[in-house]
C-alpha atoms as a PDB file:
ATOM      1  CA  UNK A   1       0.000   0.000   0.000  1.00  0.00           C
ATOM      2  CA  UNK A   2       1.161   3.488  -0.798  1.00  0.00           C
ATOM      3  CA  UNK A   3       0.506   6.706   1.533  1.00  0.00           C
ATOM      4  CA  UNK A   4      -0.139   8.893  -1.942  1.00  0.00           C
ATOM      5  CA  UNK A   5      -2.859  10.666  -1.826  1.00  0.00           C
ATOM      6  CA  UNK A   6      -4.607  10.659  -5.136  1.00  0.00           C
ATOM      7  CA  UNK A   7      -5.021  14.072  -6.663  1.00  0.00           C
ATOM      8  CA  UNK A   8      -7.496  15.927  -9.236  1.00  0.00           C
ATOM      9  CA  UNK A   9      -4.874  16.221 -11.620  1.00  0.00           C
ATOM     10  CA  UNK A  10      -4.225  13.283 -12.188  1.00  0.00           C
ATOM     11  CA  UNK A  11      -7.925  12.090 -13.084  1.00  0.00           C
ATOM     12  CA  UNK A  12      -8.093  12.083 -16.965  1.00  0.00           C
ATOM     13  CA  UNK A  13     -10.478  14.840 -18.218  1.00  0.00           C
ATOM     14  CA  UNK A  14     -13.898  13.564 -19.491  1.00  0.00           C
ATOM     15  CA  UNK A  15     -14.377  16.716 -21.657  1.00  0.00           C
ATOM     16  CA  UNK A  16     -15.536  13.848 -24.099  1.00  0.00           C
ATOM     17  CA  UNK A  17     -18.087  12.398 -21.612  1.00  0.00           C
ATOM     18  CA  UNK A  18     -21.692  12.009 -23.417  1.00  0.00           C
ATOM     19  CA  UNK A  19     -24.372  10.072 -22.549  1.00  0.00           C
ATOM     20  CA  UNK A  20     -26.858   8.639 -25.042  1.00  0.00           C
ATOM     21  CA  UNK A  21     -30.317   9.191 -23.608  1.00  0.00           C
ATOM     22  CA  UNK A  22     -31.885  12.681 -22.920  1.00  0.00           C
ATOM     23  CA  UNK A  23     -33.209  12.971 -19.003  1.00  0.00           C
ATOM     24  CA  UNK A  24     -36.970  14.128 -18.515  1.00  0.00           C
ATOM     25  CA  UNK A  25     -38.415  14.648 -14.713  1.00  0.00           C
ATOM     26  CA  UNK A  26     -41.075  12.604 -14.179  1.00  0.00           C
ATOM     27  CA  UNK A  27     -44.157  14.727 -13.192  1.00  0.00           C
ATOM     28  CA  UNK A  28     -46.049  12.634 -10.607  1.00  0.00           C
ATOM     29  CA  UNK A  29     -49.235  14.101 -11.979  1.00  0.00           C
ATOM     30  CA  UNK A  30     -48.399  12.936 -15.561  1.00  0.00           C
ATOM     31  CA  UNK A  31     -49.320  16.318 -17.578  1.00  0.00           C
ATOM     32  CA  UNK A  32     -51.546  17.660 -15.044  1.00  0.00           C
ATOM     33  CA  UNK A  33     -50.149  21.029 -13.172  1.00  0.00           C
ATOM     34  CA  UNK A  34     -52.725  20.229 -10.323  1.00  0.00           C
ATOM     35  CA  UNK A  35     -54.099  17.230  -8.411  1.00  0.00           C
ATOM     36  CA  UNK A  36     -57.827  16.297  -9.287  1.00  0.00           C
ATOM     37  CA  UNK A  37     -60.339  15.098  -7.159  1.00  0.00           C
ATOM     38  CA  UNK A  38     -62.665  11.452  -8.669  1.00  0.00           C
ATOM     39  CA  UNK A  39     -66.186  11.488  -8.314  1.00  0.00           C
ATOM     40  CA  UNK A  40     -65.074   8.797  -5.581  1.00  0.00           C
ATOM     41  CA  UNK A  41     -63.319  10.773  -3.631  1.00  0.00           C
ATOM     42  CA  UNK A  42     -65.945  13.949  -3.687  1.00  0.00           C
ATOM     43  CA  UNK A  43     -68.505  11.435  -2.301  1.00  0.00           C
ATOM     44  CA  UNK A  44     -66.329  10.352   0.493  1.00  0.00           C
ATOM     45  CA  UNK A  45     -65.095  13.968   1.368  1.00  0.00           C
ATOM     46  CA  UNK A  46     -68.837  15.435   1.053  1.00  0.00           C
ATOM     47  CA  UNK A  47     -70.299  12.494   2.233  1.00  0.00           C
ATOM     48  CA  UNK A  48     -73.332  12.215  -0.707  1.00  0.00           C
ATOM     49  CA  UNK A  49     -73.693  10.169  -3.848  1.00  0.00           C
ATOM     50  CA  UNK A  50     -73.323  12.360  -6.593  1.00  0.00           C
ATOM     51  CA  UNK A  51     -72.510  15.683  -7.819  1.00  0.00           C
ATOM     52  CA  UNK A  52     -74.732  16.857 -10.314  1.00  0.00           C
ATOM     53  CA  UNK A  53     -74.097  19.468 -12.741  1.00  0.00           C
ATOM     54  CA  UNK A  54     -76.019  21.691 -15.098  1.00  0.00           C
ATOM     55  CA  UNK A  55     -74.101  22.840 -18.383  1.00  0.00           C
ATOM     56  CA  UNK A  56     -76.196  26.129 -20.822  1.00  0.00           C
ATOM     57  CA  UNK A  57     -74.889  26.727 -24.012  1.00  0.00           C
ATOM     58  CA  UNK A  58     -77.337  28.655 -25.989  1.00  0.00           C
ATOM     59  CA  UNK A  59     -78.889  25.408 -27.845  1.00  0.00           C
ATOM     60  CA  UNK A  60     -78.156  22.858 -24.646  1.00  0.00           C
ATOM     61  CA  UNK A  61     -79.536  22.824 -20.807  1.00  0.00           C
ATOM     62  CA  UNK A  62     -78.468  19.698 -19.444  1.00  0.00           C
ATOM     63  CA  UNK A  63     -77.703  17.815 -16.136  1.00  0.00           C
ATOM     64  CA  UNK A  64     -74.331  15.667 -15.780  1.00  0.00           C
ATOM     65  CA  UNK A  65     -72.965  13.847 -13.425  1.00  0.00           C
ATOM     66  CA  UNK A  66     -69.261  15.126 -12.098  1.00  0.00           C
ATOM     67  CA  UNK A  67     -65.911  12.939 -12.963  1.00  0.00           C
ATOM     68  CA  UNK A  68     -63.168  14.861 -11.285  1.00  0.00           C
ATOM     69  CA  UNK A  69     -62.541  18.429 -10.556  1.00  0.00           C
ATOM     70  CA  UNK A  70     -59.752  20.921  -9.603  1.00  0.00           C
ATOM     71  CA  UNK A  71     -59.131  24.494  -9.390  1.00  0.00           C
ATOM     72  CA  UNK A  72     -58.929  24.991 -13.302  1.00  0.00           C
ATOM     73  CA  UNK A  73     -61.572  22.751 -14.723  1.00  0.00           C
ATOM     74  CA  UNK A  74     -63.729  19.726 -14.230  1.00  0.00           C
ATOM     75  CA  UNK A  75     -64.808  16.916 -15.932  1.00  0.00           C
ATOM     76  CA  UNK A  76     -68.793  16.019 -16.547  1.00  0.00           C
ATOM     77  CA  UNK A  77     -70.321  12.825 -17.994  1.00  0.00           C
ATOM     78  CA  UNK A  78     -73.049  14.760 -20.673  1.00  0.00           C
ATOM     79  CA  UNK A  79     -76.019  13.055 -23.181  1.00  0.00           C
ATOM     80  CA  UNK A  80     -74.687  15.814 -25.660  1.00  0.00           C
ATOM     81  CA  UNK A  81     -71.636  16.375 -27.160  1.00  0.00           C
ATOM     82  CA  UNK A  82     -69.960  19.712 -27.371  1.00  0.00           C
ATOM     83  CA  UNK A  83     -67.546  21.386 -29.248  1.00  0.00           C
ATOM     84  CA  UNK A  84     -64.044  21.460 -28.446  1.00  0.00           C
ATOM     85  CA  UNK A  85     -63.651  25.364 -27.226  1.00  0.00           C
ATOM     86  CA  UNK A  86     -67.091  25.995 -26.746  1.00  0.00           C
ATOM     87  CA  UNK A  87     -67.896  28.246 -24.338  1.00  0.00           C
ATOM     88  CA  UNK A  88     -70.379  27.305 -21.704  1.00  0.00           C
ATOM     89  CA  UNK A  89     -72.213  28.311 -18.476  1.00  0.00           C
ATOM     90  CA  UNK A  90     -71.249  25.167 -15.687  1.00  0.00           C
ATOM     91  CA  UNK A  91     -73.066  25.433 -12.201  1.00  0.00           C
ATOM     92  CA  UNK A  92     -72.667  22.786  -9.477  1.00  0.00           C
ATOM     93  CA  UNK A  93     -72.805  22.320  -5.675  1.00  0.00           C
ATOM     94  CA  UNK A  94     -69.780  21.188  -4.127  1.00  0.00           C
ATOM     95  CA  UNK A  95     -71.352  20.829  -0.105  1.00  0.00           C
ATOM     96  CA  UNK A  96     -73.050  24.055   0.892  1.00  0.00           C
ATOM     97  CA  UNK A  97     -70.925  26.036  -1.641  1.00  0.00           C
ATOM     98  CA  UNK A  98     -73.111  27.358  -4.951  1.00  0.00           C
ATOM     99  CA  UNK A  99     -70.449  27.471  -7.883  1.00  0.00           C
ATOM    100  CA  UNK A 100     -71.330  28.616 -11.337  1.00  0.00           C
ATOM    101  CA  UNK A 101     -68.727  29.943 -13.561  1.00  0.00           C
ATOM    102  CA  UNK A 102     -67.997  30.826 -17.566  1.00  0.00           C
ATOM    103  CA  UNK A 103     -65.993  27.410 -18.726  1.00  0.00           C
ATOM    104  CA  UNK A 104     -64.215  26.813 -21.912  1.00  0.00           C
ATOM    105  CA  UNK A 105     -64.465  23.142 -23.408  1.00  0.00           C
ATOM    106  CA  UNK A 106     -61.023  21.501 -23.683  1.00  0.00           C
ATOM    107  CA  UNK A 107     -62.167  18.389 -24.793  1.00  0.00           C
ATOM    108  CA  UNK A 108     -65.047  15.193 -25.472  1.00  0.00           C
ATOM    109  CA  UNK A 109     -64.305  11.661 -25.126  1.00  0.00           C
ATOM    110  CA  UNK A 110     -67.091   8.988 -25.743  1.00  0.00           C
ATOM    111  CA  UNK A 111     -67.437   6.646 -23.431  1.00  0.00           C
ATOM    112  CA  UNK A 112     -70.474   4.248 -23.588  1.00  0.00           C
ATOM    113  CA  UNK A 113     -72.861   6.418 -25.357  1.00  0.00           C
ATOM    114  CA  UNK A 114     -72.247   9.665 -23.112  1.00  0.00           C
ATOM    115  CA  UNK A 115     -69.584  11.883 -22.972  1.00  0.00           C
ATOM    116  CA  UNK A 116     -66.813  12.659 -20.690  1.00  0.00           C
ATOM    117  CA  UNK A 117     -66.695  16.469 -21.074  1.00  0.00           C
ATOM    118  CA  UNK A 118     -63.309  18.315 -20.344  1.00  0.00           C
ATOM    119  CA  UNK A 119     -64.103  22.054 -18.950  1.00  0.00           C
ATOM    120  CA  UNK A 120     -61.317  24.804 -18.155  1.00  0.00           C
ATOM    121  CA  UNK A 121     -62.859  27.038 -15.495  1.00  0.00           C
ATOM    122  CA  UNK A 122     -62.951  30.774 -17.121  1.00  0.00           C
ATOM    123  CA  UNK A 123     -62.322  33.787 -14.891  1.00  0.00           C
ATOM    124  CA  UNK A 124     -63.236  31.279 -11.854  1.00  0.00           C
ATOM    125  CA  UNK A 125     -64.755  33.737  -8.791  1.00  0.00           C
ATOM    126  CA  UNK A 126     -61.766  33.359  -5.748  1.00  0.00           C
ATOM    127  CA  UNK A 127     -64.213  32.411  -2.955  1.00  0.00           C
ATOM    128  CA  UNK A 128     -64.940  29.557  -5.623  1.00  0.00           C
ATOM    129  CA  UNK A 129     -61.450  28.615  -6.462  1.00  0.00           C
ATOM    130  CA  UNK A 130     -60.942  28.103  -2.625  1.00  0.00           C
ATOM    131  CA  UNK A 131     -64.057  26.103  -1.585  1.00  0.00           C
ATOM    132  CA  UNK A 132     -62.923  23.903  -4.823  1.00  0.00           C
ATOM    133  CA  UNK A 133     -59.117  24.253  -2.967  1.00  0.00           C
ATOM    134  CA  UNK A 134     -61.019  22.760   0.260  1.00  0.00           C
ATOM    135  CA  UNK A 135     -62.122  19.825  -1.326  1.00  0.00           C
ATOM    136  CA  UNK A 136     -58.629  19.269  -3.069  1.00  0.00           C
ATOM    137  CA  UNK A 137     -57.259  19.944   0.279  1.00  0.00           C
ATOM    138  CA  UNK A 138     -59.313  17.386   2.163  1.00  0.00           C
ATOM    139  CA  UNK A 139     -58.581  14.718  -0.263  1.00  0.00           C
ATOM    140  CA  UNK A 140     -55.046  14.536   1.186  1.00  0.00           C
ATOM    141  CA  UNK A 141     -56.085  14.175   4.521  1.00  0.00           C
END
């Protein structure tokens, strides 16, 4: 055994050094920026069955049935199909709280005859954003 000690210098540079894969960071929420809340979990956290919804456009008035939600948007199981950036009127009860809000359709996915309704919340009231930020909130705990 030698008592050198080994120095910097004599590592050989790795100015070369590559590596052949690029490195994404894996979002947890896949390409969500927030977490959303399932129907499941809003009946457990509310304690009811279901959340209903009512959806205007100027030809449509219809009642859904709420798939997930989060501060920016919800999803709602509809009979009619929109249109991908329609603009709508959305209205719900999430526990005592009355929300209704301007929503922009992001996007409409059959699924057994209905469909599963994409909205983006537009200009969202801030007492709404935070009862909806409650519920989000008491998902975790």
């Amino acid at each position: 055994m030698t008592n050198e000690k080994t120095n910097w210098d004599d590592i050989p540079s790795l100015d070369d050094l590559s590596v052949d894969w690029s490195y994404e960071v894996d979002n947890p929420l896949g390409k969500r920026e927030r977490i959303r809340v399932s129907l499941k979990d809003l009946k457990r956290v509310l304690g009811i069955k279901s959340v209903p919804a009512r959806v205007i456009t100027k030809d449509i008035d219809e009642k859904g049935g709420f798939l997930d939600i989060d501060q920016c948007g919800a999803a709602v199981l509809l009979k009619n199909k929109l249109t991908v950036n329609q603009v709508v009127k959305i209205g719900f009860l999430l526990g005592e709280d009355k929300i209704v809000s301007l929503a922009v359709v992001k996007n409409v996915n059959e699924v057994e005859g209905k469909y599963r309704t994409g909205f983006l919340f537009k200009d969202l009231k801030p007492e709404y954003e935070n009862a909806i930020n409650v519920i989000v909130t008491s998902k975790n705990y």
